[in-house]
C-alpha atoms as a PDB file:
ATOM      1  CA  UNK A   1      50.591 -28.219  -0.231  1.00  0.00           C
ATOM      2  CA  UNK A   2      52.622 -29.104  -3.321  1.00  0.00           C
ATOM      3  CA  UNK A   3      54.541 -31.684  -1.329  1.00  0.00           C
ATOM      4  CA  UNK A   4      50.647 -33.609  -0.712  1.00  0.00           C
ATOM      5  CA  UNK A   5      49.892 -32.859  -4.432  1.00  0.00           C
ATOM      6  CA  UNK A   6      53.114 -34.368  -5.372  1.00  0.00           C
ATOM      7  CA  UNK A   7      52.537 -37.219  -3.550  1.00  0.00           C
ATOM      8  CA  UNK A   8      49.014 -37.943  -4.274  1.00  0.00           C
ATOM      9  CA  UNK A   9      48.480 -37.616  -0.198  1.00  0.00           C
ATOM     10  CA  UNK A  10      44.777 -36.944   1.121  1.00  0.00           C
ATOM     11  CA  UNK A  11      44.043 -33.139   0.568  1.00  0.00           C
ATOM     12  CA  UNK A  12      41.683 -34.152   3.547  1.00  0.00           C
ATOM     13  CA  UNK A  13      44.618 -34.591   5.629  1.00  0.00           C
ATOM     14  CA  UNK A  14      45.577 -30.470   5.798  1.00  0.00           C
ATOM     15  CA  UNK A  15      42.371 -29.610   6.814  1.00  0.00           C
ATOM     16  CA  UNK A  16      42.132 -32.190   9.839  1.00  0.00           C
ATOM     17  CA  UNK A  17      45.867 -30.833  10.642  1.00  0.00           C
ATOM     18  CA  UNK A  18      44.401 -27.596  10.381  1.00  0.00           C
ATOM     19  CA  UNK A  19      41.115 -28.225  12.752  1.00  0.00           C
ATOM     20  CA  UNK A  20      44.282 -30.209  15.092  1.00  0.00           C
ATOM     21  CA  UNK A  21      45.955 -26.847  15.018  1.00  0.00           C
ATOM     22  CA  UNK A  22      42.852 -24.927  15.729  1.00  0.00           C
ATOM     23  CA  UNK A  23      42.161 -26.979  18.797  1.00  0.00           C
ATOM     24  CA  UNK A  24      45.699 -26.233  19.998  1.00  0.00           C
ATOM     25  CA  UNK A  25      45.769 -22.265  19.247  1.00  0.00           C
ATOM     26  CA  UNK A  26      42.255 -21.758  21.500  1.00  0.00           C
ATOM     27  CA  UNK A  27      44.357 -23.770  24.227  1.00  0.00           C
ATOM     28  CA  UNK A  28      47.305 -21.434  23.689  1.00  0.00           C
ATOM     29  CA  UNK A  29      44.993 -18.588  23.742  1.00  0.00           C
ATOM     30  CA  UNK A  30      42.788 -19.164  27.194  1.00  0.00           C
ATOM     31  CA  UNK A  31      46.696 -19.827  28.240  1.00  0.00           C
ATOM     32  CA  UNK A  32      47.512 -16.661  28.082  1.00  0.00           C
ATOM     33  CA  UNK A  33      50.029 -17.289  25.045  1.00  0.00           C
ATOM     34  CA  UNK A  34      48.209 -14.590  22.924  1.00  0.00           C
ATOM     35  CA  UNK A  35      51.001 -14.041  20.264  1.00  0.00           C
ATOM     36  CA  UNK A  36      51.488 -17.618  20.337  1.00  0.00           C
ATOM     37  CA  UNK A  37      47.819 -17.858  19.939  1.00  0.00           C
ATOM     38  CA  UNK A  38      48.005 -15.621  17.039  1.00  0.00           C
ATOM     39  CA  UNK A  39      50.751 -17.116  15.182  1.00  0.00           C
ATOM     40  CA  UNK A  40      49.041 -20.311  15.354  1.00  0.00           C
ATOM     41  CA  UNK A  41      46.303 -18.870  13.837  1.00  0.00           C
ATOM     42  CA  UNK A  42      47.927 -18.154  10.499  1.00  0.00           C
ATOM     43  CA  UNK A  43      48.951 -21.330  10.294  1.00  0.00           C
ATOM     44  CA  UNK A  44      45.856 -22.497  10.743  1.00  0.00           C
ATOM     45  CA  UNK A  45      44.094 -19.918   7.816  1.00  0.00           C
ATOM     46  CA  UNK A  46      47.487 -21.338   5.988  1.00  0.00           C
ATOM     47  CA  UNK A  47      46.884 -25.051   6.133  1.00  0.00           C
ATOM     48  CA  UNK A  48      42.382 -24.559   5.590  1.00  0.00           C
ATOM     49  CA  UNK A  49      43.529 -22.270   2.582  1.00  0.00           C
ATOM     50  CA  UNK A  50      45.820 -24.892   1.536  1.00  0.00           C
ATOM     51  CA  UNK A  51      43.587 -27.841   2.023  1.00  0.00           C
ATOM     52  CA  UNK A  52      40.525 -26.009   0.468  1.00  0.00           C
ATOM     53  CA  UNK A  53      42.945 -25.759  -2.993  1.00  0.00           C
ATOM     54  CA  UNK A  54      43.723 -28.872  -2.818  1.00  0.00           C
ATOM     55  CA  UNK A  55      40.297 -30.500  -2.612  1.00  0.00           C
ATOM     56  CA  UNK A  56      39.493 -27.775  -5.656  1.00  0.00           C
ATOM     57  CA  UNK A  57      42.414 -29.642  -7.511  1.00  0.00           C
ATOM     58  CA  UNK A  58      40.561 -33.000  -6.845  1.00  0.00           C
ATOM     59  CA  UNK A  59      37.195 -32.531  -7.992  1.00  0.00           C
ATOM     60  CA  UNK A  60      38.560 -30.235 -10.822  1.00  0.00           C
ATOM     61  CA  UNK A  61      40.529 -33.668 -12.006  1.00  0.00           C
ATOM     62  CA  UNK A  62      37.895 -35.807 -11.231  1.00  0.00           C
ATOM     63  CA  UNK A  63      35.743 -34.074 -13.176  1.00  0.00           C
ATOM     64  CA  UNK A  64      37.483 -33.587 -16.525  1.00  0.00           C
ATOM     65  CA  UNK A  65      36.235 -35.533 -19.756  1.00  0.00           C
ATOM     66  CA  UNK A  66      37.462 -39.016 -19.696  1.00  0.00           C
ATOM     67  CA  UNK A  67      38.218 -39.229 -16.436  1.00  0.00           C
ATOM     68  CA  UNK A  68      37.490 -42.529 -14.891  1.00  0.00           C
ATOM     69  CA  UNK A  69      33.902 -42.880 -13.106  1.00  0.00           C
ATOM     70  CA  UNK A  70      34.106 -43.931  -9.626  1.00  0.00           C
ATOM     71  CA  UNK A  71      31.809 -46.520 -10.263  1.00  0.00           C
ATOM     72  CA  UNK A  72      32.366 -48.483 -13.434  1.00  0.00           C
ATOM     73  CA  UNK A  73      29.488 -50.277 -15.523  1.00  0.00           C
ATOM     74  CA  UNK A  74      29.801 -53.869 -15.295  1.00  0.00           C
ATOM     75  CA  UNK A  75      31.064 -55.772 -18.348  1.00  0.00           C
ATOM     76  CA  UNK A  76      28.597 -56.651 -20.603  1.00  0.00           C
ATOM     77  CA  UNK A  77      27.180 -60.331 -20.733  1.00  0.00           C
ATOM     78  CA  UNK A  78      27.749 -60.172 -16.531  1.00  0.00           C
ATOM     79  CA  UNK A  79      24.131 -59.805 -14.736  1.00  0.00           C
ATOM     80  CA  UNK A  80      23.708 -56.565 -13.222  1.00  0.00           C
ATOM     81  CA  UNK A  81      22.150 -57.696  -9.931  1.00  0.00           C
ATOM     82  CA  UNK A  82      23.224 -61.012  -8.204  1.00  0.00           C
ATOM     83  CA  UNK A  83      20.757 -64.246  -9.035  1.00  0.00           C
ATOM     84  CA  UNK A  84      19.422 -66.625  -6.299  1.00  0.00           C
ATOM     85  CA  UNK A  85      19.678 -70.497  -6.474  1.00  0.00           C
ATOM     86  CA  UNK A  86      16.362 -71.994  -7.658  1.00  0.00           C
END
Protein backbone atom coordinates (compact mmCIF):
# COMPACT_ATOMS: atom_id res chain seq x y z
CA UNK A 1 0.00 0.00 0.00
CA UNK A 2 2.62 2.67 0.66
CA UNK A 3 4.81 1.20 -2.05
CA UNK A 4 1.48 2.10 -4.76
CA UNK A 5 1.12 5.47 -2.90
CA UNK A 6 4.72 6.09 -3.36
CA UNK A 7 4.62 5.41 -6.72
CA UNK A 8 1.54 7.10 -7.79
CA UNK A 9 0.34 3.35 -9.02
CA UNK A 10 -3.57 2.76 -9.56
CA UNK A 11 -5.14 2.26 -6.01
CA UNK A 12 -7.59 0.35 -8.43
CA UNK A 13 -4.98 -2.10 -9.02
CA UNK A 14 -5.13 -3.74 -5.12
CA UNK A 15 -8.56 -4.23 -5.29
CA UNK A 16 -8.59 -6.17 -8.77
CA UNK A 17 -5.48 -8.17 -7.11
CA UNK A 18 -7.66 -8.60 -4.32
CA UNK A 19 -10.99 -9.86 -6.35
CA UNK A 20 -7.82 -12.12 -8.40
CA UNK A 21 -7.05 -13.47 -4.98
CA UNK A 22 -10.61 -14.02 -4.05
CA UNK A 23 -11.21 -16.06 -7.14
CA UNK A 24 -8.19 -18.20 -6.22
CA UNK A 25 -9.01 -18.75 -2.30
CA UNK A 26 -12.83 -20.20 -3.29
CA UNK A 27 -10.72 -22.57 -5.70
CA UNK A 28 -8.41 -23.46 -2.82
CA UNK A 29 -11.35 -23.87 -0.66
CA UNK A 30 -13.82 -26.38 -2.82
CA UNK A 31 -10.08 -28.02 -3.07
CA UNK A 32 -10.07 -29.04 0.04
CA UNK A 33 -7.05 -26.61 1.01
CA UNK A 34 -9.15 -25.07 3.89
CA UNK A 35 -6.22 -23.41 5.85
CA UNK A 36 -4.87 -22.48 2.64
CA UNK A 37 -8.26 -21.22 1.88
CA UNK A 38 -8.21 -19.27 4.98
CA UNK A 39 -4.93 -17.71 4.78
CA UNK A 40 -5.79 -16.50 1.47
CA UNK A 41 -8.55 -14.92 2.82
CA UNK A 42 -6.68 -12.43 4.95
CA UNK A 43 -4.87 -11.49 2.30
CA UNK A 44 -7.60 -10.84 0.50
CA UNK A 45 -9.50 -8.54 3.57
CA UNK A 46 -5.62 -7.18 3.54
CA UNK A 47 -5.29 -6.02 -0.03
CA UNK A 48 -9.64 -4.66 -0.22
CA UNK A 49 -8.67 -2.85 3.15
CA UNK A 50 -5.66 -1.59 1.54
CA UNK A 51 -7.13 -0.62 -1.75
CA UNK A 52 -10.29 0.94 -0.09
CA UNK A 53 -7.52 3.51 1.81
CA UNK A 54 -6.02 4.14 -0.96
CA UNK A 55 -8.92 5.22 -3.17
CA UNK A 56 -9.92 7.37 0.25
CA UNK A 57 -6.38 9.01 -0.26
CA UNK A 58 -7.41 9.85 -3.92
CA UNK A 59 -10.57 11.52 -3.71
CA UNK A 60 -9.42 13.12 -0.35
CA UNK A 61 -6.50 14.83 -2.72
CA UNK A 62 -8.60 15.37 -5.44
CA UNK A 63 -10.80 17.12 -3.57
CA UNK A 64 -8.76 19.67 -1.62
CA UNK A 65 -8.98 23.54 -2.50
CA UNK A 66 -6.94 24.28 -5.48
CA UNK A 67 -6.65 21.16 -6.69
CA UNK A 68 -6.75 20.92 -10.39
CA UNK A 69 -10.36 20.19 -12.01
CA UNK A 70 -10.42 17.25 -14.17
CA UNK A 71 -11.87 19.16 -16.74
CA UNK A 72 -10.37 22.57 -17.32
CA UNK A 73 -12.36 25.71 -18.77
CA UNK A 74 -11.19 26.54 -22.08
CA UNK A 75 -9.05 29.66 -22.52
CA UNK A 76 -10.85 32.57 -22.99
CA UNK A 77 -11.26 34.15 -26.58
CA UNK A 78 -11.39 30.09 -27.81
CA UNK A 79 -15.20 29.13 -28.78
CA UNK A 80 -16.65 26.83 -26.42
CA UNK A 81 -18.35 24.49 -28.91
CA UNK A 82 -16.74 23.68 -32.36
CA UNK A 83 -18.16 26.00 -35.49
CA UNK A 84 -19.25 24.51 -38.88
CA UNK A 85 -18.01 25.81 -42.33
CA UNK A 86 -20.62 28.12 -43.90
Amino acid sequence: MVYSEWTRLESRYLVAAALVLLAVTAVEDAAGAVSLANLLAEFVFLLLAGGVLLLLVDHVRDARPGAPSVAPAPPKGEPTEPTEPR
